[in-house]
Protein backbone atom coordinates (compact mmCIF):
# COMPACT_ATOMS: atom_id res chain seq x y z
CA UNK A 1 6.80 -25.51 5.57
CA UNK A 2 9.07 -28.36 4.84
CA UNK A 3 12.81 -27.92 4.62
CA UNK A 4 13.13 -24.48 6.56
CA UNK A 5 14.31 -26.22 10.00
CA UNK A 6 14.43 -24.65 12.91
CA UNK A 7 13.58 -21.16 10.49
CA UNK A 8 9.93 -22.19 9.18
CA UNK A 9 8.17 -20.62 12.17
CA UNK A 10 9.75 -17.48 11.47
CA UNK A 11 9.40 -17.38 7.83
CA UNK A 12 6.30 -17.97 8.04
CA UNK A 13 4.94 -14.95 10.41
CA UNK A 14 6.73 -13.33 7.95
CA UNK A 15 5.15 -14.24 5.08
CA UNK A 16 7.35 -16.89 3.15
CA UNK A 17 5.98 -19.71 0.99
CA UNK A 18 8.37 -22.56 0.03
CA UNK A 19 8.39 -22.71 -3.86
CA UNK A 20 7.71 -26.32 -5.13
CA UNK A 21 10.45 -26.12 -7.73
CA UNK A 22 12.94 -24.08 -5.79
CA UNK A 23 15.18 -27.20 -4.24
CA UNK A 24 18.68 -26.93 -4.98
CA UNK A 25 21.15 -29.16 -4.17
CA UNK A 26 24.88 -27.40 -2.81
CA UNK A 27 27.79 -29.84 -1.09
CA UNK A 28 25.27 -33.30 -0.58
CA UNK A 29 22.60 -30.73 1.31
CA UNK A 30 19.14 -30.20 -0.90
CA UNK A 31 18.04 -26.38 0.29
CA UNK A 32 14.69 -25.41 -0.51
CA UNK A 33 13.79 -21.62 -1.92
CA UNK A 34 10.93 -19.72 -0.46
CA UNK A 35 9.94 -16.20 -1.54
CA UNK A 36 7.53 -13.30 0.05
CA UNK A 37 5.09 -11.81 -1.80
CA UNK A 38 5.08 -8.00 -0.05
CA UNK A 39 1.52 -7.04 -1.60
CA UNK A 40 0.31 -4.32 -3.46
CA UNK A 41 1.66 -1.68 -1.23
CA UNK A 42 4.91 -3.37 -1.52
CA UNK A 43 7.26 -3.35 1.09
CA UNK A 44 5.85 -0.78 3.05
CA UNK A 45 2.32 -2.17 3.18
CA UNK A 46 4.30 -5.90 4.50
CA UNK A 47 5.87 -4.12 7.30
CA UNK A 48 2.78 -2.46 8.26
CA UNK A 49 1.27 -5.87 7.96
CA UNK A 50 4.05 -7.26 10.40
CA UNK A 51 4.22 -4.26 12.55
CA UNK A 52 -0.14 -4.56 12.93
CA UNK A 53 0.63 -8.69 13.59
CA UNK A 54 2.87 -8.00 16.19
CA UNK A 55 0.43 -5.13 18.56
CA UNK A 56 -2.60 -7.50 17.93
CA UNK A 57 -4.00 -4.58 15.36
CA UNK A 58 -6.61 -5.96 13.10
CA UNK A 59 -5.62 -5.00 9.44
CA UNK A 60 -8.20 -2.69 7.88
CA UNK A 61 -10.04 -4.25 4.73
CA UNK A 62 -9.43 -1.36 2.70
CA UNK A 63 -7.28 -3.01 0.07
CA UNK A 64 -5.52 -1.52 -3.21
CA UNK A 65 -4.94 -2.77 -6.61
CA UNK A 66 -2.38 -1.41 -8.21
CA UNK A 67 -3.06 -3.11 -11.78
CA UNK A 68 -6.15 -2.14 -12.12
CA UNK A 69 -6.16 1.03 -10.16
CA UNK A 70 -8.53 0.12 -7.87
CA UNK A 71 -9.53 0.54 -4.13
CA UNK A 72 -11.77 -1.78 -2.56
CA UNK A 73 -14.27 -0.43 0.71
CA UNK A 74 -16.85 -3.00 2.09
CA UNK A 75 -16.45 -5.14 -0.53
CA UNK A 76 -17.22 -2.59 -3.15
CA UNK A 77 -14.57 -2.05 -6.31
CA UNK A 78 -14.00 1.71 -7.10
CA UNK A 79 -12.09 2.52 -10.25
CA UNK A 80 -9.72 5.02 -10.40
CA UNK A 81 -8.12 6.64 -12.85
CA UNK A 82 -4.11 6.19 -12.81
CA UNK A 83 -3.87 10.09 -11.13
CA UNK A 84 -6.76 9.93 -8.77
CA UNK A 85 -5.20 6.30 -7.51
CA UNK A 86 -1.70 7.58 -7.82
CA UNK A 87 -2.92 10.43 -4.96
CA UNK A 88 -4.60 8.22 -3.11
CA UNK A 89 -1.50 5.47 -2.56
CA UNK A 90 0.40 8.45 -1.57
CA UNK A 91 -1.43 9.83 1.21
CA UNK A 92 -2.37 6.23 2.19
CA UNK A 93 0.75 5.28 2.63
CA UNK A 94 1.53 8.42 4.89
CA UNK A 95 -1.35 7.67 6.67
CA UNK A 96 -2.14 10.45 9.86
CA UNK A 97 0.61 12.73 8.70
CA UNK A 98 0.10 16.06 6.64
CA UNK A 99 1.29 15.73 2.90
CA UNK A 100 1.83 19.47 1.45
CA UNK A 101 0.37 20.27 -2.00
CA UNK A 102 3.97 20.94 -3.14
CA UNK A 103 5.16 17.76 -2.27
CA UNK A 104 2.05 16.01 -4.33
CA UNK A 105 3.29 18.20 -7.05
CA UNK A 106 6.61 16.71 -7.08
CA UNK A 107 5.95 12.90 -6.46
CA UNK A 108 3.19 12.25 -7.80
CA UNK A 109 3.19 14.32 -11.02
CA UNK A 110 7.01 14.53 -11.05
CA UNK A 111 6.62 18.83 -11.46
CA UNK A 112 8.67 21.14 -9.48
CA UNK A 113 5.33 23.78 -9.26
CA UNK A 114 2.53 24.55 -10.96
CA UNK A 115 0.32 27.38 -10.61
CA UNK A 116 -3.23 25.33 -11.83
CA UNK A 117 -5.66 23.57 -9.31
CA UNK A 118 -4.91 20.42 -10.54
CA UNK A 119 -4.16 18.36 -7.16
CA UNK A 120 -7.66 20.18 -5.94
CA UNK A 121 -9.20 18.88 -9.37
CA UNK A 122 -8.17 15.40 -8.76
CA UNK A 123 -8.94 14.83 -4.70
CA UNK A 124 -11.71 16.32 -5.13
CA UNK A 125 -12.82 13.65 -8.19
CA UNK A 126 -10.64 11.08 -5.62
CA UNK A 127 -13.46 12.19 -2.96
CA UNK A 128 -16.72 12.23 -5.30
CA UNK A 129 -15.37 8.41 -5.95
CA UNK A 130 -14.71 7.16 -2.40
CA UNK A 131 -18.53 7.82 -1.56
CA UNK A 132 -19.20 7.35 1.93
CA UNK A 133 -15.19 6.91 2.82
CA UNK A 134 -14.67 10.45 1.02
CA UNK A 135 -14.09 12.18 4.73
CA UNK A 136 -10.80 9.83 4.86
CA UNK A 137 -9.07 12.48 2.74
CA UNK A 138 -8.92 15.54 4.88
CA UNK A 139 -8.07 18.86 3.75
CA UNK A 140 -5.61 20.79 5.79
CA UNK A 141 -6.23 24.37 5.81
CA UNK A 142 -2.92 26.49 4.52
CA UNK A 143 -1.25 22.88 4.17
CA UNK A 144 -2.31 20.37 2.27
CA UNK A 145 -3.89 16.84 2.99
CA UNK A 146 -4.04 14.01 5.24
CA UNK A 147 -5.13 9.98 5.01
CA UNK A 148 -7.18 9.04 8.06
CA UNK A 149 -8.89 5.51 7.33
């Protein structure tokens, strides 16, 4: 990382990359841009990359695409459709804590309540998908769910 000074060992535990086409010249001084790319679990997912860095945790190689609603487990591509994965980035990303059925309801479809099974519909499809990982989706008795990788 060229141009960063005294800042390029930083920036780069924290990600940045020096774009090639980023120099800009202010005063007689040529500064060079660099961006961070935060992932598809955007900026949460970058601090728990940062946060795992720092303790010495190894990262798990689950890994999400958002674009193409996807999860990948041992190397294996799951598709999901945009509800199932929409479910499944939210519990991920509250990882070990309970999520309430009401509060599914309300982020992820964007409803105040409903009175269908429709969140029981879709983990349990979520589930059938995830195979052999389908125990990481936990059912909380009276509650709701929980993400536990």
């Amino acid at each position: 990382m060229n141009g960063l000074g005294a800042y390029a060992p930083v920036a780069q535990r924290l990600g940045f990359q020096v774009l090639d086409s980023g120099d800009v010249q202010l005063g007689g001084a040529v500064f060079q841009s660099a961006m961070v790319d935060f992932g598809p679990l955007s900026v949460d997912g970058w601090l728990t990359r940062l946060a795992a860095n720092e303790l010495g945790v190894e990262e798990e190689e689950d890994w999400i695409d958002p674009n193409a609603h996807e999860v990948m487990f041992d190397g294996t591509r799951v598709k999901l459709t945009k509800l199932e994965f929409d479910v499944f980035v939210y519990l991920y990303r509250r990882k070990g804590r309970a999520v309430t059925r009401a509060s599914l309801v309300e982020d992820v479809w964007g409803w105040k309540q409903t009175g269908s099974n429709v969140v029981e519909a879709v983990v349990r499809s979520l589930r059938k998908k995830l195979g052999s990982r389908k125990s990481s989706i936990e059912t909380i008795r009276g509650s709701g769910y929980r993400y536990r990788s």
